[in-house]
N, C-alpha and C. Protein backbone atom coordinates (compact mmCIF):
# COMPACT_ATOMS: atom_id res chain seq x y z
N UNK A 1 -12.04 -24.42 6.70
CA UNK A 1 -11.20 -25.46 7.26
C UNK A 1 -9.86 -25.54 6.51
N UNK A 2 -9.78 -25.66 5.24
CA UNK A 2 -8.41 -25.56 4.11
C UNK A 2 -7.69 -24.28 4.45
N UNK A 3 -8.34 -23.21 5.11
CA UNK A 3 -7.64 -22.08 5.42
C UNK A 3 -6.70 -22.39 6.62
N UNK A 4 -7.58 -22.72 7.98
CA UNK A 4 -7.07 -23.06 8.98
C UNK A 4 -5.82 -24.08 9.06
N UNK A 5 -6.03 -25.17 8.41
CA UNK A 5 -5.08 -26.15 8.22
C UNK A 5 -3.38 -25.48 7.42
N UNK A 6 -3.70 -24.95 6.36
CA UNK A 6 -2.63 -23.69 5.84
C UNK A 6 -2.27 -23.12 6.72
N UNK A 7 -2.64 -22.31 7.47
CA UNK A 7 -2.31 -21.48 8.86
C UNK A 7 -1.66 -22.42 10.03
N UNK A 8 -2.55 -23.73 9.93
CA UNK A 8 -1.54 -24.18 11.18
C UNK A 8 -0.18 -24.75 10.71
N UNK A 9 -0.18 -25.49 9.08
CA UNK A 9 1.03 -25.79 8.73
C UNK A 9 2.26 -24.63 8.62
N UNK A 10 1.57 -23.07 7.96
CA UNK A 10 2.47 -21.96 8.17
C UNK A 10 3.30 -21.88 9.39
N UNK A 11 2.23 -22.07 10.50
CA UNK A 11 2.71 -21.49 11.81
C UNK A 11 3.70 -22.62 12.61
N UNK A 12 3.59 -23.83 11.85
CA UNK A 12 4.49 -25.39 12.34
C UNK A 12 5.75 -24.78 11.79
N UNK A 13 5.79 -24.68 10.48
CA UNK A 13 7.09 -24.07 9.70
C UNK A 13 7.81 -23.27 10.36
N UNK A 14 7.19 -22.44 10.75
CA UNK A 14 7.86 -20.58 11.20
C UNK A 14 7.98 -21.03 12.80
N UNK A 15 7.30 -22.19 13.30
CA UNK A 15 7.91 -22.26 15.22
C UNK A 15 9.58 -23.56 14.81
N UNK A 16 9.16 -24.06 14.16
CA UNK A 16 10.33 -24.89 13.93
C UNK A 16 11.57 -24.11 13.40
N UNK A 17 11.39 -23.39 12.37
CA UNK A 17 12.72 -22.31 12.12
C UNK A 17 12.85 -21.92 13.22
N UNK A 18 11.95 -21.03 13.56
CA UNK A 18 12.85 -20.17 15.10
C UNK A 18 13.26 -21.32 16.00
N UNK A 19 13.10 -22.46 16.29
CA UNK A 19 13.49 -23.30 17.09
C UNK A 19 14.60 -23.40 16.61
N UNK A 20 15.02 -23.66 15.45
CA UNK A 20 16.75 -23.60 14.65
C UNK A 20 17.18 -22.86 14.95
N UNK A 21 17.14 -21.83 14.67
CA UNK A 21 17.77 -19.97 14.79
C UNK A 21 18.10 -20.50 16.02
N UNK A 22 17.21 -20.65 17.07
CA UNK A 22 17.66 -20.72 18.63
C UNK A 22 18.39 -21.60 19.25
N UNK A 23 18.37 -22.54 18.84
CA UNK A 23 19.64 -23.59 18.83
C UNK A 23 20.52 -23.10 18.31
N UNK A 24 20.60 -22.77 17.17
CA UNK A 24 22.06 -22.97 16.73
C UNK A 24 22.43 -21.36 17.01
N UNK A 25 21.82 -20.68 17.38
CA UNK A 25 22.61 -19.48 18.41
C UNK A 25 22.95 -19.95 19.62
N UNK A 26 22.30 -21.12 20.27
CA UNK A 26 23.19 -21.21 21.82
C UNK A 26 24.23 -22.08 21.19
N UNK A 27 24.64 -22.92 20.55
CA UNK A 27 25.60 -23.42 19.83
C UNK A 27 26.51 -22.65 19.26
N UNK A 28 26.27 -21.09 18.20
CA UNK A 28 27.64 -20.84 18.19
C UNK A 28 27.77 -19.71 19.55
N UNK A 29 27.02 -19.24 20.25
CA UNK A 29 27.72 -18.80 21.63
C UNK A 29 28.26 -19.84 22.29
N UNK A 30 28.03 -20.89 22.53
CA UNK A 30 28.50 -21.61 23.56
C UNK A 30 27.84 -21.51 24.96
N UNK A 31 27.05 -21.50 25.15
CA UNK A 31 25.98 -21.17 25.94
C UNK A 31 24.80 -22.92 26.39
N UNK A 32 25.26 -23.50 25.28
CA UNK A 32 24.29 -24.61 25.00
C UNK A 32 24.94 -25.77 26.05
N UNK A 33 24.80 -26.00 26.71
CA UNK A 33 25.38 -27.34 27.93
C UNK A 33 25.33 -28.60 27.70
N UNK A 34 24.70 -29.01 26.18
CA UNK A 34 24.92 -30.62 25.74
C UNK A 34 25.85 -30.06 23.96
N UNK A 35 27.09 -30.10 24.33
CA UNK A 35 27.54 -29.95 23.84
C UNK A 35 27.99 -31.17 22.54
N UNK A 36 27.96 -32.32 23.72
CA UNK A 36 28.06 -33.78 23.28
C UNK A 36 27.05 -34.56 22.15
N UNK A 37 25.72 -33.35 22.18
CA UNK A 37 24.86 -34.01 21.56
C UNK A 37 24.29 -33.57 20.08
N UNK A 38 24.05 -34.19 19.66
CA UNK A 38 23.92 -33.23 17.77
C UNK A 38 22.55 -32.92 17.72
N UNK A 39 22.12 -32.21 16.92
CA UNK A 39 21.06 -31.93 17.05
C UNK A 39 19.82 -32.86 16.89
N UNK A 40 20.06 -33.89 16.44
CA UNK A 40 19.07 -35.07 15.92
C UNK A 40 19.01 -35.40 17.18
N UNK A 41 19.99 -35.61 18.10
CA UNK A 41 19.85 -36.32 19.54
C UNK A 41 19.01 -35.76 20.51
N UNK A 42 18.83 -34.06 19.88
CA UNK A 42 18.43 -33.41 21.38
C UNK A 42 16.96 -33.83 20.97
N UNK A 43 16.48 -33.74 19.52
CA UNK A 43 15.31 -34.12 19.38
C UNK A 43 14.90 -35.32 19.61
N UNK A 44 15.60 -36.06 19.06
CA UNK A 44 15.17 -37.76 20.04
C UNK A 44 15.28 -37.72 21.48
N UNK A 45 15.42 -36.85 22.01
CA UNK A 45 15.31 -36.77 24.04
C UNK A 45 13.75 -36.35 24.27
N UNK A 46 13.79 -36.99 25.31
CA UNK A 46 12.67 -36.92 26.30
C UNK A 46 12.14 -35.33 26.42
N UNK A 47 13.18 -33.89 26.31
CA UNK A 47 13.20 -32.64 26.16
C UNK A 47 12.83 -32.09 24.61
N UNK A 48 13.43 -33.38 23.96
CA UNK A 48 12.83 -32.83 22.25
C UNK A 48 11.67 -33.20 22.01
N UNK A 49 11.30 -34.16 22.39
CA UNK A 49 9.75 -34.81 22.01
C UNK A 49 8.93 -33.72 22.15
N UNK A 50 9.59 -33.58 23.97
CA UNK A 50 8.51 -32.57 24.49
C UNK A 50 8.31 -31.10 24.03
N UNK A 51 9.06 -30.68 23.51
CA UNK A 51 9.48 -29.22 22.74
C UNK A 51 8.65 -29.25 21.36
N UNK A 52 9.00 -30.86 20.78
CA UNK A 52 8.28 -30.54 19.38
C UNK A 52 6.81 -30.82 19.49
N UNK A 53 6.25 -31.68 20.77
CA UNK A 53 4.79 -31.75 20.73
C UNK A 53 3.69 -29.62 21.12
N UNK A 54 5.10 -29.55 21.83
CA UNK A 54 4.35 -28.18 22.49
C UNK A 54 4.67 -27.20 20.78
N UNK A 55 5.96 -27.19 19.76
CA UNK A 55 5.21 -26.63 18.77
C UNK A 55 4.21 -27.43 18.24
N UNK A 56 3.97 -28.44 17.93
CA UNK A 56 2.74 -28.97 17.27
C UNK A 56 1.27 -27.91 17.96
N UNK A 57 1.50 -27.91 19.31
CA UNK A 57 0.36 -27.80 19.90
C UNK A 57 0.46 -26.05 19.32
N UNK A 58 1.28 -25.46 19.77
CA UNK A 58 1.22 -24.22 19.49
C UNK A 58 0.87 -23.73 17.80
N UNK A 59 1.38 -24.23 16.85
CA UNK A 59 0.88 -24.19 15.96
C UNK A 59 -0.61 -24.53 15.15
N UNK A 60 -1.50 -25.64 15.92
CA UNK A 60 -2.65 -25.76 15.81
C UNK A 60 -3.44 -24.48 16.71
N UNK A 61 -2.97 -24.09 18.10
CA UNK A 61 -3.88 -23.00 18.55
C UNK A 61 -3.54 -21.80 17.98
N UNK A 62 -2.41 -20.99 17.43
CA UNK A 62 -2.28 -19.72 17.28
C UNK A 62 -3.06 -19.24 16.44
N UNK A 63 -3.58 -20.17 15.29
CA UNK A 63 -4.66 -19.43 14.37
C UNK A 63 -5.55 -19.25 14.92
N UNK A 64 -6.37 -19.91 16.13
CA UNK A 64 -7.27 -19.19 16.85
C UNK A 64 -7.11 -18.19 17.72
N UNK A 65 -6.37 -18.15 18.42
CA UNK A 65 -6.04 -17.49 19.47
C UNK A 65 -5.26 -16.02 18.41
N UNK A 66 -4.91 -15.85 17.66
CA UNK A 66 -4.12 -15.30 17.12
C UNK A 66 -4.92 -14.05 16.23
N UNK A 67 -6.59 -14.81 15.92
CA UNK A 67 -7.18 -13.69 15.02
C UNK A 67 -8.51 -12.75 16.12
N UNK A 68 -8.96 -12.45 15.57
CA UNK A 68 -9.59 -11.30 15.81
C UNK A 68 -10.97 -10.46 15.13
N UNK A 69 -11.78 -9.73 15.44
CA UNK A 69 -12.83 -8.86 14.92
C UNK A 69 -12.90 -7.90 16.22
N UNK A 70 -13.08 -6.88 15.24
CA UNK A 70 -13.01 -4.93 15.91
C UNK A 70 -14.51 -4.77 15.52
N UNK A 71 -15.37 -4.78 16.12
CA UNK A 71 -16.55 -3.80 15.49
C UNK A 71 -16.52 -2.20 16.00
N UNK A 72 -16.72 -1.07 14.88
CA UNK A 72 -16.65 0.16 15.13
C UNK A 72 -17.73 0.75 14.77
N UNK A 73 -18.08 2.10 15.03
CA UNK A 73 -19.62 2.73 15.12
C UNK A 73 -19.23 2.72 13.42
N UNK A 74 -20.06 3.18 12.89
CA UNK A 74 -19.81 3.57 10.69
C UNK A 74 -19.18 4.35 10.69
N UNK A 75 -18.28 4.30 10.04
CA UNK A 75 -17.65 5.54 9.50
C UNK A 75 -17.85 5.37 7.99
N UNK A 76 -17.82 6.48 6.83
CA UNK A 76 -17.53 6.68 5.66
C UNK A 76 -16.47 5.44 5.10
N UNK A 77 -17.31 4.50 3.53
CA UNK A 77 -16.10 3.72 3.29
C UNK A 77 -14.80 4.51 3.23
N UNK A 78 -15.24 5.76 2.29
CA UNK A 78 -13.73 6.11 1.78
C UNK A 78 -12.62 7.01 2.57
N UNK A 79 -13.36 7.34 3.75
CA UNK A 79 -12.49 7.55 4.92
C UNK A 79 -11.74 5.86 5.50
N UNK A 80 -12.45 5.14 5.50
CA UNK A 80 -11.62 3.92 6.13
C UNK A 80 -10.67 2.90 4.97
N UNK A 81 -10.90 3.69 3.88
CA UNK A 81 -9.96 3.14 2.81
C UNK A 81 -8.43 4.38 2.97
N UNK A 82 -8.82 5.51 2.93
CA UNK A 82 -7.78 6.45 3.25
C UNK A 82 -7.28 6.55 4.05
N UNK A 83 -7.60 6.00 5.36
CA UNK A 83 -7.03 5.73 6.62
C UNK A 83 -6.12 4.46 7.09
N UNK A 84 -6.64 3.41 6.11
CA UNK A 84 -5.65 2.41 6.24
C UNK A 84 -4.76 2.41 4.72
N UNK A 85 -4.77 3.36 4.15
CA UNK A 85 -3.38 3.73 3.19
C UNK A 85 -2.68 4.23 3.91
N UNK A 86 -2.95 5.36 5.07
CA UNK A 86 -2.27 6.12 5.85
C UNK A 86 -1.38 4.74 6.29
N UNK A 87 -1.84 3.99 6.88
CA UNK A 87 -1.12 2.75 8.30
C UNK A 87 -0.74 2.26 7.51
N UNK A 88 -0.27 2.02 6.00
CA UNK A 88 0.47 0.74 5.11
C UNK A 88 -0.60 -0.19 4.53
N UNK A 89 -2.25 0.03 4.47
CA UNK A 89 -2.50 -1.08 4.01
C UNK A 89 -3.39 -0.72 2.54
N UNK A 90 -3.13 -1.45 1.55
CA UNK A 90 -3.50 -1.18 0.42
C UNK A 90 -5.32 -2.10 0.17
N UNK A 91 -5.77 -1.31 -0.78
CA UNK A 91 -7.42 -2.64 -1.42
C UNK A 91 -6.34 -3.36 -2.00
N UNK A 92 -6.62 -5.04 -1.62
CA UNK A 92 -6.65 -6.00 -2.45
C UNK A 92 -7.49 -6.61 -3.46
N UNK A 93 -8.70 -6.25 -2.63
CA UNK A 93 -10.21 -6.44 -3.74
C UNK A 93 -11.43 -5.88 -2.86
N UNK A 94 -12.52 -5.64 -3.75
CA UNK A 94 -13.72 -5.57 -2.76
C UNK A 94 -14.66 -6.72 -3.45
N UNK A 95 -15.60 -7.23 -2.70
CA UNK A 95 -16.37 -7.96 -2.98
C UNK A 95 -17.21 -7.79 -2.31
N UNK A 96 -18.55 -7.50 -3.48
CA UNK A 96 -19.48 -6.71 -3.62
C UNK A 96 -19.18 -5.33 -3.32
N UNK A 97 -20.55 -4.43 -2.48
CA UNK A 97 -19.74 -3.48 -2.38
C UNK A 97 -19.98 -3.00 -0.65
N UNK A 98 -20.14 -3.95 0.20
CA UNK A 98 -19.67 -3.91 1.38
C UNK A 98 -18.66 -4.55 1.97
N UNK A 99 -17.61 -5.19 1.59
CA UNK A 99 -16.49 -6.10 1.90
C UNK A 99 -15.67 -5.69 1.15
N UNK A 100 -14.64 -5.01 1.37
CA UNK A 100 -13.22 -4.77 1.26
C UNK A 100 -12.21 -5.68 2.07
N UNK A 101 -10.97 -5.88 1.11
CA UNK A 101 -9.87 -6.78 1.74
C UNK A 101 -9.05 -6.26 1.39
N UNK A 102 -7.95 -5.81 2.76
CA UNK A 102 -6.71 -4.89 2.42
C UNK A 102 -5.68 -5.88 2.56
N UNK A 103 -4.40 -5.59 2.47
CA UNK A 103 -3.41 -6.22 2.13
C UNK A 103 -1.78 -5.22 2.55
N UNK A 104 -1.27 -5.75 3.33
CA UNK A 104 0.03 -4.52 3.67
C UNK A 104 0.87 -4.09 2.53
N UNK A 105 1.29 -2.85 2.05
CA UNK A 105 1.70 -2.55 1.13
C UNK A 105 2.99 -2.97 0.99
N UNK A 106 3.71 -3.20 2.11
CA UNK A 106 5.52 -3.05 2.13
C UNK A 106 5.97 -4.80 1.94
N UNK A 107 6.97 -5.12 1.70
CA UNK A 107 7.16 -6.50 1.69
C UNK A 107 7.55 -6.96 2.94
N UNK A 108 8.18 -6.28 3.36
CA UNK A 108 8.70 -6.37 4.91
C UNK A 108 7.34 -6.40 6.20
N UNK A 109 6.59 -5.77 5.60
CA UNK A 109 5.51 -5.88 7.10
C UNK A 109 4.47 -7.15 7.02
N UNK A 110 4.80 -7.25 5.48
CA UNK A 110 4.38 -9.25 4.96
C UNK A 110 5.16 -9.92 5.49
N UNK A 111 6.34 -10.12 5.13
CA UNK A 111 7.30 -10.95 5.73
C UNK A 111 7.24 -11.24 7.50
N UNK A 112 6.91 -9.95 7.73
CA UNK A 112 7.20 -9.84 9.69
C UNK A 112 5.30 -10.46 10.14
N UNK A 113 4.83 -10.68 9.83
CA UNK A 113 2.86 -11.12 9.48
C UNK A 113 3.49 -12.59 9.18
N UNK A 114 4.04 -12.97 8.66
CA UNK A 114 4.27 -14.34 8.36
C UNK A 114 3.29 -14.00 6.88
N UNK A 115 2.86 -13.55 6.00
CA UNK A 115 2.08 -13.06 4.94
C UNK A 115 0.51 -13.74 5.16
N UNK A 116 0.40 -13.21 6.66
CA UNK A 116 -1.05 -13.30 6.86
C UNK A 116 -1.66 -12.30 6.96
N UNK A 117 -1.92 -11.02 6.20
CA UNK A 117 -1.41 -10.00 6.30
C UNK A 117 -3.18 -9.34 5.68
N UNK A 118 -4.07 -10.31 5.25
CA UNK A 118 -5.14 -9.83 5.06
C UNK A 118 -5.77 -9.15 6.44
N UNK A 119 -6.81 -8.00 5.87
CA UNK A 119 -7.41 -7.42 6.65
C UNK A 119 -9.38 -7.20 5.85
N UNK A 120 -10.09 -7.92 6.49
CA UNK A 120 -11.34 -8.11 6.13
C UNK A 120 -12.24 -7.11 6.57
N UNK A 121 -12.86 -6.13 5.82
CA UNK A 121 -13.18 -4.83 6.39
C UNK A 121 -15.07 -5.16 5.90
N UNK A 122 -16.30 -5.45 6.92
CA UNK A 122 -17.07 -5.07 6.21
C UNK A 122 -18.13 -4.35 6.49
N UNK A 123 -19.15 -3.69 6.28
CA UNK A 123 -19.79 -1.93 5.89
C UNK A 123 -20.86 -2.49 6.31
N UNK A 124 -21.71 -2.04 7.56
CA UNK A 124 -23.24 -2.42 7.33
C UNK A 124 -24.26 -0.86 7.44
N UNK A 125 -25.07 -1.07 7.76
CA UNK A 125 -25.72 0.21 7.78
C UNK A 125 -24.94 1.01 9.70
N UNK A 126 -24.92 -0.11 10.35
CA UNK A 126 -25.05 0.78 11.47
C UNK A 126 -23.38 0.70 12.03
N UNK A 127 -22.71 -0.07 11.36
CA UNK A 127 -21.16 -0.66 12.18
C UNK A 127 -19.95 -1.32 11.14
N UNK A 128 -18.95 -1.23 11.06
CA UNK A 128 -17.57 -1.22 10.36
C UNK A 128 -17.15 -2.24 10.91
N UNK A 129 -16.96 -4.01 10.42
CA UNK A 129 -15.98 -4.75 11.25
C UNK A 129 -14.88 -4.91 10.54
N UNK A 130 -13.83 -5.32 11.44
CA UNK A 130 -12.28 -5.09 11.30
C UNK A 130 -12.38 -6.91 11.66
N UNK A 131 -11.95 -7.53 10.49
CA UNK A 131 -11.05 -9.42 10.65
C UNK A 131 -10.43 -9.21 10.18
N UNK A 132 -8.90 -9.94 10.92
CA UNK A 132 -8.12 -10.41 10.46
C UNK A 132 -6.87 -10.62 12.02
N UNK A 133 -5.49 -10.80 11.53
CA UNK A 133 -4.73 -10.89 13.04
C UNK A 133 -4.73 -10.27 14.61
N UNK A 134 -4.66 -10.32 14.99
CA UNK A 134 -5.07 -9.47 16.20
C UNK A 134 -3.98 -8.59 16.56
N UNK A 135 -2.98 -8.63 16.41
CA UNK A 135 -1.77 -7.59 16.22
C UNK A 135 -2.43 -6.48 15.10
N UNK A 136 -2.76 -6.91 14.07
CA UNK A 136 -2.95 -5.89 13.09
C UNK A 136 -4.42 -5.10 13.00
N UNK A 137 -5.50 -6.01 13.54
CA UNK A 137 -6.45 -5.27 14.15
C UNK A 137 -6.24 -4.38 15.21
N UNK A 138 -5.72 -4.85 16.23
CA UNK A 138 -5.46 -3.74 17.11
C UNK A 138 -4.71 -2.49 16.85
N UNK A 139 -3.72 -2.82 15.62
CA UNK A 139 -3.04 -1.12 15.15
C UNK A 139 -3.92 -0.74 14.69
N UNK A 140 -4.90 -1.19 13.89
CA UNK A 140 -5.99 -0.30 12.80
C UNK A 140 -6.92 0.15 13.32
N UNK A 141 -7.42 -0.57 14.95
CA UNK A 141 -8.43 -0.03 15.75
C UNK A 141 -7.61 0.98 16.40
N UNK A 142 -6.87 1.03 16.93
CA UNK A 142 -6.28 1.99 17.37
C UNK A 142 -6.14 3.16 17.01
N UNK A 143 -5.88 3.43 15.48
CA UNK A 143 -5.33 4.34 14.94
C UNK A 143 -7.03 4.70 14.31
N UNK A 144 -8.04 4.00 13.98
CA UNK A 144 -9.26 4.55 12.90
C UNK A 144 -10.19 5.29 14.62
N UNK A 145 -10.12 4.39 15.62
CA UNK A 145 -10.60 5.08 17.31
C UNK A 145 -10.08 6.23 17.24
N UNK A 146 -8.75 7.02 16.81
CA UNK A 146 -8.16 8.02 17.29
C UNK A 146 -8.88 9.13 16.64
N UNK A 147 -9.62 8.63 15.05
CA UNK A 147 -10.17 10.06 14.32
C UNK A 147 -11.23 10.14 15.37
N UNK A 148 -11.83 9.48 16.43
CA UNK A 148 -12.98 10.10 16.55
C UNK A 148 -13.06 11.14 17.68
């Protein structure tokens, strides 16, 4: 739950910046049609309320909607550790010795993840699961599907 709540405050942060960025790009294009109004005003409108309840809302669902699990037939750990060095992702730790947690190597593919950037890898006898974002599961399923 302390995770989720982190994630939805991350994701409140990062919809409200881009809501800035995007304002104040139709502002210096000139593009923006309440020219008259400052930005505190547009948010006190009937259009801001409604904008900031839909990020509220969007920021409480994207951590769900947003993650993910890949189950894959077994493969070799140390093929699926060498395979996601290949794609950028480094061990962050293992715990025990069926759970590995990778971590993107570059700062930039953290930064563009919002630094949600874990990837929860774990080993059973018969199947390999892949948690973590669903953007980044789907490159790693993609690319670990292709050895076979």
């Amino acid at each position: 739950m302390k995770k989720y709540l982190f994630r939805v405050m991350k994701y409140l942060i990062y919809f409200i910046i881009l809501f800035i960025v995007v304002y104040t790009l139709l502002v210096l294009t000139g593009t923006n049609n309440t020219e008259n109004l400052s930005f505190m005003n547009v948010l006190s409108s009937t259009n801001g309320r409604i904008m900031l309840a839909i990020l509220l809302i969007m920021s409480f669902l994207y951590p769900i909607i947003g993650s993910t699990h890949k189950v894959i037939t077994y493969m070799d750990k140390d093929i699926v550790i060498e395979q996601m060095n290949i794609i950028g992702y480094r061990v962050d730790k293992e715990i025990e010795n069926n759970i590995v947690i990778f971590r993107a190597k570059r700062l930039i593919d953290r930064l563009f993840m919002k630094f949600d950037d874990h990837i929860r890898v774990e080993f059973s006898n018969e199947n390999v699961t892949f948690y973590g974002t669903r953007k980044a599961i789907t490159r790693v399923a993609r690319h670990i599907n292709s050895l076979r």
